[in-house]
C-alpha atoms as a PDB file:
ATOM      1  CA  UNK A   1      44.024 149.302 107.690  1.00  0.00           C
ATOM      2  CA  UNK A   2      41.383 150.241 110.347  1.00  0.00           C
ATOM      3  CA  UNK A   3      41.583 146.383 111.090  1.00  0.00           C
ATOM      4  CA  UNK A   4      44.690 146.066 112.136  1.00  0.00           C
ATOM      5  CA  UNK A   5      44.036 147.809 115.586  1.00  0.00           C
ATOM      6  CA  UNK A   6      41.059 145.398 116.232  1.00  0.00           C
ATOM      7  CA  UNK A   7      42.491 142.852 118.205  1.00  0.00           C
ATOM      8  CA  UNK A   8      44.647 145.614 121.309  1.00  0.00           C
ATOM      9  CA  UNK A   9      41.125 146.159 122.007  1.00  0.00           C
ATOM     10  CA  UNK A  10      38.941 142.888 121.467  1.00  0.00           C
ATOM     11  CA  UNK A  11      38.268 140.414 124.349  1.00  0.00           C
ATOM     12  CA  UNK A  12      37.313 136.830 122.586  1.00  0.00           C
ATOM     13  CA  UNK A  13      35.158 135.345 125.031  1.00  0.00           C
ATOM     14  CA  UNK A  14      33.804 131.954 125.712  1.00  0.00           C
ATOM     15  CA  UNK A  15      30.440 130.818 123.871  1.00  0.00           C
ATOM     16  CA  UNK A  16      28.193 133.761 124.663  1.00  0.00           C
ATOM     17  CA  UNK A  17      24.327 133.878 124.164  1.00  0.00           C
ATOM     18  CA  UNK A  18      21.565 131.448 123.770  1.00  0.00           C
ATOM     19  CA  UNK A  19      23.845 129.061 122.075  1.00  0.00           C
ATOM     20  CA  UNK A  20      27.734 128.732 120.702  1.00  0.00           C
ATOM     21  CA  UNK A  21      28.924 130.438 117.602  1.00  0.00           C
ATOM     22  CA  UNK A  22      31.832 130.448 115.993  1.00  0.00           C
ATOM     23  CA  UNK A  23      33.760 132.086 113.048  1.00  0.00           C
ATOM     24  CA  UNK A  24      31.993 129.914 110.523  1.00  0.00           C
ATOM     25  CA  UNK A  25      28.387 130.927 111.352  1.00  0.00           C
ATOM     26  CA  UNK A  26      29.388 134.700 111.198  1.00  0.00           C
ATOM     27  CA  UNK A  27      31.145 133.903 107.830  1.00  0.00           C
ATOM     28  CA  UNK A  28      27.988 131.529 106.659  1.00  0.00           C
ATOM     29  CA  UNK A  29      25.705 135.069 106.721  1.00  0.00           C
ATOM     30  CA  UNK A  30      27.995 136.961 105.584  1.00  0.00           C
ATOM     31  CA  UNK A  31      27.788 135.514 102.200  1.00  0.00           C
ATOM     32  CA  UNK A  32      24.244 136.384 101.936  1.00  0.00           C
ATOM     33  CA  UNK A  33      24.869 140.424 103.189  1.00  0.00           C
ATOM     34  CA  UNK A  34      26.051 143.440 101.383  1.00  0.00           C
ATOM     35  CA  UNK A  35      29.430 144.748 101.095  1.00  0.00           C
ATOM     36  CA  UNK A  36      28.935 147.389 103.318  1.00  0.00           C
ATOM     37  CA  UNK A  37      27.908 145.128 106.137  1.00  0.00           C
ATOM     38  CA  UNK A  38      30.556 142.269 105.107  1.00  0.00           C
ATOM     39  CA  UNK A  39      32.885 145.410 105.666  1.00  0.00           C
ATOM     40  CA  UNK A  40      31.888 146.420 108.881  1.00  0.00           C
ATOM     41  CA  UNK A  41      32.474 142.663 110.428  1.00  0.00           C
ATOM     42  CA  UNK A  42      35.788 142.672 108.622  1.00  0.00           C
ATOM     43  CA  UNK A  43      36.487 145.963 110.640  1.00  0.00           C
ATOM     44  CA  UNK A  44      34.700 145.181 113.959  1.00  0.00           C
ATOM     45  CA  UNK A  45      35.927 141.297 113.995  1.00  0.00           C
ATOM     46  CA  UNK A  46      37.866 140.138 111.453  1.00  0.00           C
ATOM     47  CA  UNK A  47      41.471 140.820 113.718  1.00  0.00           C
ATOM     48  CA  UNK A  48      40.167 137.983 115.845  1.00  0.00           C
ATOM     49  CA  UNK A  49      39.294 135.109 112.805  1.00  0.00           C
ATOM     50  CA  UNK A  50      35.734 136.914 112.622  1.00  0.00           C
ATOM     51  CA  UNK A  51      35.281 135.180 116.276  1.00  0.00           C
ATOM     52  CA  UNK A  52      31.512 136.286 117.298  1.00  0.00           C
ATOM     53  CA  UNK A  53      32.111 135.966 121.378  1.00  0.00           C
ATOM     54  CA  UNK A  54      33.991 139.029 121.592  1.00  0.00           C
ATOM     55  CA  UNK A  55      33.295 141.781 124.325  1.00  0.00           C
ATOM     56  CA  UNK A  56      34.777 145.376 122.955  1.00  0.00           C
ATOM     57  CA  UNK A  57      37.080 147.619 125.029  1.00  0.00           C
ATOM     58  CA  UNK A  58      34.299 149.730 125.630  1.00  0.00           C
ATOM     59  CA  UNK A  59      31.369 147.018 126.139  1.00  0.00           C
ATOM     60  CA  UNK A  60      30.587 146.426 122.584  1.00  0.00           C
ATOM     61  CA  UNK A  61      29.006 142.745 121.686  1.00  0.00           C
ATOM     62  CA  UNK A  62      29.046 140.196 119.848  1.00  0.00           C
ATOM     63  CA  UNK A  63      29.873 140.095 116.056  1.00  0.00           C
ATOM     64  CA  UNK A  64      28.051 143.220 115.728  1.00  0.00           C
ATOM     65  CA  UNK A  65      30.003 145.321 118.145  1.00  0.00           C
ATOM     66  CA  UNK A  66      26.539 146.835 119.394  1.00  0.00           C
ATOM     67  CA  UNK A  67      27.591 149.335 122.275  1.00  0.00           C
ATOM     68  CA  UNK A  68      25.619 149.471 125.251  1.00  0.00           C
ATOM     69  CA  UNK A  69      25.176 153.095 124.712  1.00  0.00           C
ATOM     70  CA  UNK A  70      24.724 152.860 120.799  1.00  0.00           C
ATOM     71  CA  UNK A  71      22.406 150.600 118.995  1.00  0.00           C
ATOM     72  CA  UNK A  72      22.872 147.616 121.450  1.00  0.00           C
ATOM     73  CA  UNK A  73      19.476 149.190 123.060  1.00  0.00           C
ATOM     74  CA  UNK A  74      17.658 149.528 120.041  1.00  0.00           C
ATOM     75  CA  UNK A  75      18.809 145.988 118.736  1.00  0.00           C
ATOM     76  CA  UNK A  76      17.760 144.044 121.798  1.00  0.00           C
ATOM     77  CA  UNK A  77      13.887 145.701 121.592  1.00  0.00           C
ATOM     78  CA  UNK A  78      13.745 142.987 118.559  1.00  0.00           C
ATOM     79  CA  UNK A  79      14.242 140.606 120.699  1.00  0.00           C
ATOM     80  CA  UNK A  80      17.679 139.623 118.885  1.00  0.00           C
ATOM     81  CA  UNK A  81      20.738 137.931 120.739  1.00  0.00           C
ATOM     82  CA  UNK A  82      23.766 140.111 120.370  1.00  0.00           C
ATOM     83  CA  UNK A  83      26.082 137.372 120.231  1.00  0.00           C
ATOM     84  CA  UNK A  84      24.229 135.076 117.383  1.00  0.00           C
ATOM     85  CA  UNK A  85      25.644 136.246 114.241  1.00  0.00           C
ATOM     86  CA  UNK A  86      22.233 134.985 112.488  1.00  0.00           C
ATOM     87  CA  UNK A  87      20.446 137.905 114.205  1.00  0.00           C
ATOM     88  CA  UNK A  88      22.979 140.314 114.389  1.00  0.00           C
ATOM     89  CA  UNK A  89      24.890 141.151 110.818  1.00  0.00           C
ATOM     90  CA  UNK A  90      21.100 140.559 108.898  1.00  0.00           C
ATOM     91  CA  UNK A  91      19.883 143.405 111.661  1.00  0.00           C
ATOM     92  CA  UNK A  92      23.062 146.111 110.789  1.00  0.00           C
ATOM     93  CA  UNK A  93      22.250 145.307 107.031  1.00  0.00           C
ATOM     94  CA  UNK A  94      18.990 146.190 107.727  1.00  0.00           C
ATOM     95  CA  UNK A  95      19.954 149.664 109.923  1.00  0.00           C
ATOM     96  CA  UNK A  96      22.579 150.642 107.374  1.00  0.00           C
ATOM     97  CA  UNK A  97      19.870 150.578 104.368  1.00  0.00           C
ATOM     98  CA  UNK A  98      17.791 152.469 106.571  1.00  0.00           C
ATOM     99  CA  UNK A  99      20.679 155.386 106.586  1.00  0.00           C
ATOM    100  CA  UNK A 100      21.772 154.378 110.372  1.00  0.00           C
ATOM    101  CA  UNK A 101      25.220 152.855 109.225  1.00  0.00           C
ATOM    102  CA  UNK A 102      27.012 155.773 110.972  1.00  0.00           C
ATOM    103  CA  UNK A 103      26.903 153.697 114.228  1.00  0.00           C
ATOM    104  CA  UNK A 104      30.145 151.590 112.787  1.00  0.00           C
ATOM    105  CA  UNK A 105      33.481 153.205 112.882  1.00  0.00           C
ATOM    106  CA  UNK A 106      33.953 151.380 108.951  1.00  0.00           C
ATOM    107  CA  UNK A 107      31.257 153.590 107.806  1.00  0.00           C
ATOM    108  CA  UNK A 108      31.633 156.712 109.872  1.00  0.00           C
ATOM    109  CA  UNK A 109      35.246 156.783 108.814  1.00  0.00           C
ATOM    110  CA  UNK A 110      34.980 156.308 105.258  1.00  0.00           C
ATOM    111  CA  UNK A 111      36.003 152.953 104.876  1.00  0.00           C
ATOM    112  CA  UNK A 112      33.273 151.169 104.207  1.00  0.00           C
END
């Protein structure tokens, strides 16, 4: 499983953002998004207990995993915080009914 590999490259971080979240906001929305996006956190965070304040090996943020040179851009020109899961996972739901899902490894690779 794709998640297995998460955490070698994860860096859990203290509270990050405008305020402090923790593993039980990110899994309070994810009962309210699809299961393509629940499977994209699973991939992207679920290796560190679904942890929001994590900082990818490659820059990514947050719960999201937004990369600085991916949709991290296009994500803060809402005016969203990358590290508030409330924001975030509502936001790829939103990008990966509007055919932009390819920007996650889980749905890129198949296995989401």
């Amino acid at each position: 499983d794709a998640a297995d590999l998460l955490p070698d490259r994860l860096a859990v971080e203290p509270c990050r953002g405008r305020y402090c979240y923790d593993a039980s906001d990110v899994l309070a929305v994810l009962t309210s998004a699809g299961p393509r996006t629940r499977c994209v956190i699973r991939i992207e965070i679920g290796g560190v207990g679904y942890d929001p304040n994590v900082y990818g090996a490659a820059g990514e943020e947050g719960p999201g995993q937004l990369h600085p040179r991916g949709k991290l851009p296009a994500f803060l020109a809402t005016g969203g915080d990358p590290w508030n899961p409330y924001d975030v996972i509502p936001w790829i739901q939103g990008q990966i009914e509007a055919g932009q899902g390819f920007a996650w490894a889980g749905i890129r690779d198949g296995w989401c």
